[in-house]
N, C-alpha and C. Protein backbone atom coordinates (compact mmCIF):
# COMPACT_ATOMS: atom_id res chain seq x y z
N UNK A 1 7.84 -12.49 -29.05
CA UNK A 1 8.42 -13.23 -27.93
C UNK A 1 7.96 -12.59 -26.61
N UNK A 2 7.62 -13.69 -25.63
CA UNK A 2 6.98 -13.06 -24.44
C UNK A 2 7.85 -12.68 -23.48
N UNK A 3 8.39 -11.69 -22.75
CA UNK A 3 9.46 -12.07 -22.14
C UNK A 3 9.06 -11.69 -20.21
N UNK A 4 9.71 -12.31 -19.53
CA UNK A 4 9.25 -12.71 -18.31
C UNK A 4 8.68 -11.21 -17.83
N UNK A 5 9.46 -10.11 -17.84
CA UNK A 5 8.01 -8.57 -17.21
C UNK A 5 6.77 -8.77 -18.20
N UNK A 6 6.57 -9.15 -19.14
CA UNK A 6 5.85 -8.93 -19.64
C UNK A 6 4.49 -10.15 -18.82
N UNK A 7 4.63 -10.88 -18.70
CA UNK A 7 4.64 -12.71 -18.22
C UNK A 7 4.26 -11.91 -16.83
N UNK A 8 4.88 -11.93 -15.95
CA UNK A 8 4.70 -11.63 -14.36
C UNK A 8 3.61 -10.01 -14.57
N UNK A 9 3.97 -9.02 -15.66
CA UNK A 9 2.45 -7.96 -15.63
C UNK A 9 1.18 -8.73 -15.84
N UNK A 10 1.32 -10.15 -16.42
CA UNK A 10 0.12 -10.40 -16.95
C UNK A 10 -0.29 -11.11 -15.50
N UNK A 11 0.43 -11.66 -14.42
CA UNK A 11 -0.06 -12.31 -13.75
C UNK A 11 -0.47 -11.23 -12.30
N UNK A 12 -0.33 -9.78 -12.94
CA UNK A 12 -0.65 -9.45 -11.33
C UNK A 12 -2.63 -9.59 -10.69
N UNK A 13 -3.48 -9.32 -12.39
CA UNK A 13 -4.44 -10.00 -11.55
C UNK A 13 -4.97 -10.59 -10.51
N UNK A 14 -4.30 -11.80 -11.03
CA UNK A 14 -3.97 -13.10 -10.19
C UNK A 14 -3.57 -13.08 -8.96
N UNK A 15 -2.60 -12.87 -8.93
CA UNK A 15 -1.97 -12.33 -7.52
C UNK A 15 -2.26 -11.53 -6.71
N UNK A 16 -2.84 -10.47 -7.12
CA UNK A 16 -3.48 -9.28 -6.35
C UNK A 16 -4.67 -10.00 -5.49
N UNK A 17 -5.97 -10.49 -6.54
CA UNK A 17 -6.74 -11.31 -6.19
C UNK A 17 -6.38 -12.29 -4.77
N UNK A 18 -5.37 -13.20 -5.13
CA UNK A 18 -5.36 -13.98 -4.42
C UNK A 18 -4.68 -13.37 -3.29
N UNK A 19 -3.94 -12.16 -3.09
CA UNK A 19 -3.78 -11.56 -1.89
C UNK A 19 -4.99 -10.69 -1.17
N UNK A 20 -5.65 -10.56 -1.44
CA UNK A 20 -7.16 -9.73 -1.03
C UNK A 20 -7.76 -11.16 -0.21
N UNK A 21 -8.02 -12.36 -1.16
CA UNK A 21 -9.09 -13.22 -0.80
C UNK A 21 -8.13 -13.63 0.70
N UNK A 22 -6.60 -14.27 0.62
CA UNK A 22 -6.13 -14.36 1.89
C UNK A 22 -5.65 -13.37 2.65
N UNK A 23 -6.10 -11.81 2.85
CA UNK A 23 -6.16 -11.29 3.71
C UNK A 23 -7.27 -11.07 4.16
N UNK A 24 -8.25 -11.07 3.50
CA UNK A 24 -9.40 -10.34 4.04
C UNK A 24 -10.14 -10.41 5.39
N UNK A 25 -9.86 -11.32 6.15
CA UNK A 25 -10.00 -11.02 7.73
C UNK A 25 -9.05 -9.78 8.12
N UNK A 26 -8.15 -10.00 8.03
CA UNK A 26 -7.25 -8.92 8.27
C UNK A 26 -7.02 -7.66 8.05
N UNK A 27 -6.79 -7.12 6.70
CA UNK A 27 -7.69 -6.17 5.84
C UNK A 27 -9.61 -5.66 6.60
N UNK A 28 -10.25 -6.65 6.97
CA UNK A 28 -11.65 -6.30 7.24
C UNK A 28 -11.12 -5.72 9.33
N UNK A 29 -10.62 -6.50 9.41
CA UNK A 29 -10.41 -6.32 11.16
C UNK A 29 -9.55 -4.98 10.72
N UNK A 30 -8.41 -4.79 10.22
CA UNK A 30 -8.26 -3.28 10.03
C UNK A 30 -9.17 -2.00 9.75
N UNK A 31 -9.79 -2.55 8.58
CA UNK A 31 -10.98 -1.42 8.27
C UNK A 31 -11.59 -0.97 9.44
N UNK A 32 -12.21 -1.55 10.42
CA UNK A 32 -12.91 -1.82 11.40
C UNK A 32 -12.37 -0.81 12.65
N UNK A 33 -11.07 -1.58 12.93
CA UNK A 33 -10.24 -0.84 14.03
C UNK A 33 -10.07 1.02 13.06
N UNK A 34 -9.95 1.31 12.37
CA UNK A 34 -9.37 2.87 11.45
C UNK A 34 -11.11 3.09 11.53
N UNK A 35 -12.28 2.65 11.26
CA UNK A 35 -13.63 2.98 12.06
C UNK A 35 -13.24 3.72 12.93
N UNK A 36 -13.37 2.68 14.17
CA UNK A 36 -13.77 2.31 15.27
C UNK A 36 -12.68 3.78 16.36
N UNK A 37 -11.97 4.22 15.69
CA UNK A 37 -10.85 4.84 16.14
C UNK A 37 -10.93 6.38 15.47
N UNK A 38 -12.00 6.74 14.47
CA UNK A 38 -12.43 7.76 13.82
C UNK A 38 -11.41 8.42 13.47
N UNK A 39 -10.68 7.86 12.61
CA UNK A 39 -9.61 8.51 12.01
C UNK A 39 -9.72 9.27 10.97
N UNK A 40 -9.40 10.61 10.78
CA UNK A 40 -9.98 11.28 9.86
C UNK A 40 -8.84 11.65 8.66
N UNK A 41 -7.59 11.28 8.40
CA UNK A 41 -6.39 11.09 7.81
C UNK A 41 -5.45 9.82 8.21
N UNK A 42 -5.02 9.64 6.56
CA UNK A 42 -4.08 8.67 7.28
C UNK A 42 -2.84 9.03 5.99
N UNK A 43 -1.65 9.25 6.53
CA UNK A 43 -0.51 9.03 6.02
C UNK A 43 0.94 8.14 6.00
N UNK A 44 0.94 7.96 5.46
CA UNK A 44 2.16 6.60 5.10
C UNK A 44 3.72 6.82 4.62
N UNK A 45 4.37 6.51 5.42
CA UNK A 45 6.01 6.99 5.27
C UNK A 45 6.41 6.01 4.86
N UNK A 46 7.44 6.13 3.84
CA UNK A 46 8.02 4.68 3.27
C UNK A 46 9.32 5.52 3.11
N UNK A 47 10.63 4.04 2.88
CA UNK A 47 11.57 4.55 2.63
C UNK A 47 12.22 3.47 1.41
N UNK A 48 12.87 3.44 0.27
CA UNK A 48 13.18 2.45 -0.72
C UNK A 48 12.28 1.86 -1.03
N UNK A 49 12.37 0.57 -1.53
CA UNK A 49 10.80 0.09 -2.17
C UNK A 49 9.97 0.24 -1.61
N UNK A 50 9.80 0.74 -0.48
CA UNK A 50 8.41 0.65 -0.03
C UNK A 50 7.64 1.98 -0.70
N UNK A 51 8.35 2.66 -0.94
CA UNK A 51 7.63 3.85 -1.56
C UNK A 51 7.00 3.33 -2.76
N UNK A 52 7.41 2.31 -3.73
CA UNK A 52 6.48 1.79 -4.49
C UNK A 52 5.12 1.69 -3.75
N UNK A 53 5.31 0.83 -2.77
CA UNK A 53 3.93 0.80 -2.00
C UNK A 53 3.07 1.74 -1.44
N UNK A 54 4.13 2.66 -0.78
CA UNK A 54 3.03 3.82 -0.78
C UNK A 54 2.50 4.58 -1.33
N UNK A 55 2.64 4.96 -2.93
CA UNK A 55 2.59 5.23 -4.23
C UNK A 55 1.09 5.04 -4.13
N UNK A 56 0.62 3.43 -3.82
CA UNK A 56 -0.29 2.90 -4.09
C UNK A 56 -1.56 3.34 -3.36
N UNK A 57 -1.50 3.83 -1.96
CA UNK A 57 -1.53 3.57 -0.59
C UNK A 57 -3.00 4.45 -1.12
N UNK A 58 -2.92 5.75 -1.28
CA UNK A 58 -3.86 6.85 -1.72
C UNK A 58 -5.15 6.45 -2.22
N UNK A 59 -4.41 5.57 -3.32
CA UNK A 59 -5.53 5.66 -4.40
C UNK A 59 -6.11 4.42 -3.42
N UNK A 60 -6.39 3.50 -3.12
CA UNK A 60 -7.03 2.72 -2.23
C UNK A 60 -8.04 3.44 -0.72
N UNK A 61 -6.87 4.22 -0.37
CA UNK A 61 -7.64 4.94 0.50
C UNK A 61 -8.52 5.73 0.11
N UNK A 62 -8.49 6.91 -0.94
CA UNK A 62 -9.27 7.94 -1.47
C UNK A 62 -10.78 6.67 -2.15
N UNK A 63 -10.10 5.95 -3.06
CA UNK A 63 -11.46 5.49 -3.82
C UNK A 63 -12.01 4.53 -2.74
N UNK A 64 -11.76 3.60 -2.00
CA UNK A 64 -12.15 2.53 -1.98
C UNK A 64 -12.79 2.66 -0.24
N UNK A 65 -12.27 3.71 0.39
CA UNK A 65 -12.75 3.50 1.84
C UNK A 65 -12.91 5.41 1.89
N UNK A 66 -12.82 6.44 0.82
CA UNK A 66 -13.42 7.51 1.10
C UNK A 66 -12.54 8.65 2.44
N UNK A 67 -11.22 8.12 2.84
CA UNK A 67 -10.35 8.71 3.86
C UNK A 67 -9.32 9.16 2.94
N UNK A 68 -8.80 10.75 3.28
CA UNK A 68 -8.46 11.68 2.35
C UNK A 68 -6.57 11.14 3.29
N UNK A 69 -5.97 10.83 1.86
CA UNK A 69 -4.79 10.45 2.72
C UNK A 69 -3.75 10.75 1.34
N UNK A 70 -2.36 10.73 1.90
CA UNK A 70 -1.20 10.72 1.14
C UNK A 70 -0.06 9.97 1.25
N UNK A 71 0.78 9.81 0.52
CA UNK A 71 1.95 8.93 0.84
C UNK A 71 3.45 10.13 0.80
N UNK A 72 4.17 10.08 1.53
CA UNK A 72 5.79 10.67 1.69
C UNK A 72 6.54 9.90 1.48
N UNK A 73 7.83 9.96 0.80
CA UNK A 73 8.84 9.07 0.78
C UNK A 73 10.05 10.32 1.87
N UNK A 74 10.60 9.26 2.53
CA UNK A 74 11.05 9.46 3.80
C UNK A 74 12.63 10.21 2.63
N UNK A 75 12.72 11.28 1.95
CA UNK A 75 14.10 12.18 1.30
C UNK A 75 14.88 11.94 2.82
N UNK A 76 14.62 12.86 3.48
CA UNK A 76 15.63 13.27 4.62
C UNK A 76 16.37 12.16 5.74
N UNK A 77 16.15 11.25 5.47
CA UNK A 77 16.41 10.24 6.51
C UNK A 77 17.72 9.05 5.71
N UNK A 78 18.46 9.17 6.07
CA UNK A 78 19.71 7.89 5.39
C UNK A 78 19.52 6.66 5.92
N UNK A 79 19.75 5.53 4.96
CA UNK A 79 19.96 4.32 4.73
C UNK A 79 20.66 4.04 6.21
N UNK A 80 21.59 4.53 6.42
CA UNK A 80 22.78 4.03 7.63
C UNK A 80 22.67 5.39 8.45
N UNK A 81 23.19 4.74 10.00
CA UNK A 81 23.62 5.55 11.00
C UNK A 81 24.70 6.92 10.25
N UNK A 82 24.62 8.14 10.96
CA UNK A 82 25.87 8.82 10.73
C UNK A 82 26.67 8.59 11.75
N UNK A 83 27.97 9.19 11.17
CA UNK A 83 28.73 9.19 12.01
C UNK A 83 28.80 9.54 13.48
């Protein structure tokens, strides 16, 4: 029995794909500007899911554009104002 994570892992291909093909001006005009701006690190703060995303962030940067970078998940910082 197939059951829907299993169903939505099979479709991230797909999806990934089709998020690349409709960003890629955007994505390319970024590349461009992180050029153009000689950035020699780049690091990424996330806080809750986004740290899934920045998880990701590295391995894109290291393999795919050669800029030595890391991701932090934001520990020290709370959800809500303090008191």
């Amino acid at each position: 029995m197939e059951t829907i994570m299993w169903k939505e892992i099979l479709e991230q291909p797909a999806v990934l794909t089709a998020c690349r093909e409709t960003n890629r001006p955007l994505i390319q005009k970024l590349a461009d500007e992180i050029r153009s701006r000689g950035v020699q690190n780049i690091l990424l703060a996330a806080r809750g899911t986004s740290d899934h995303a920045a998880l990701m962030q590295p391995i894109f940067t290291n393999c795919c554009w050669a800029y030595p970078s890391a991701s932090q998940p934001l520990l020290s910082l709370p959800y809500t104002k303090r008191p």
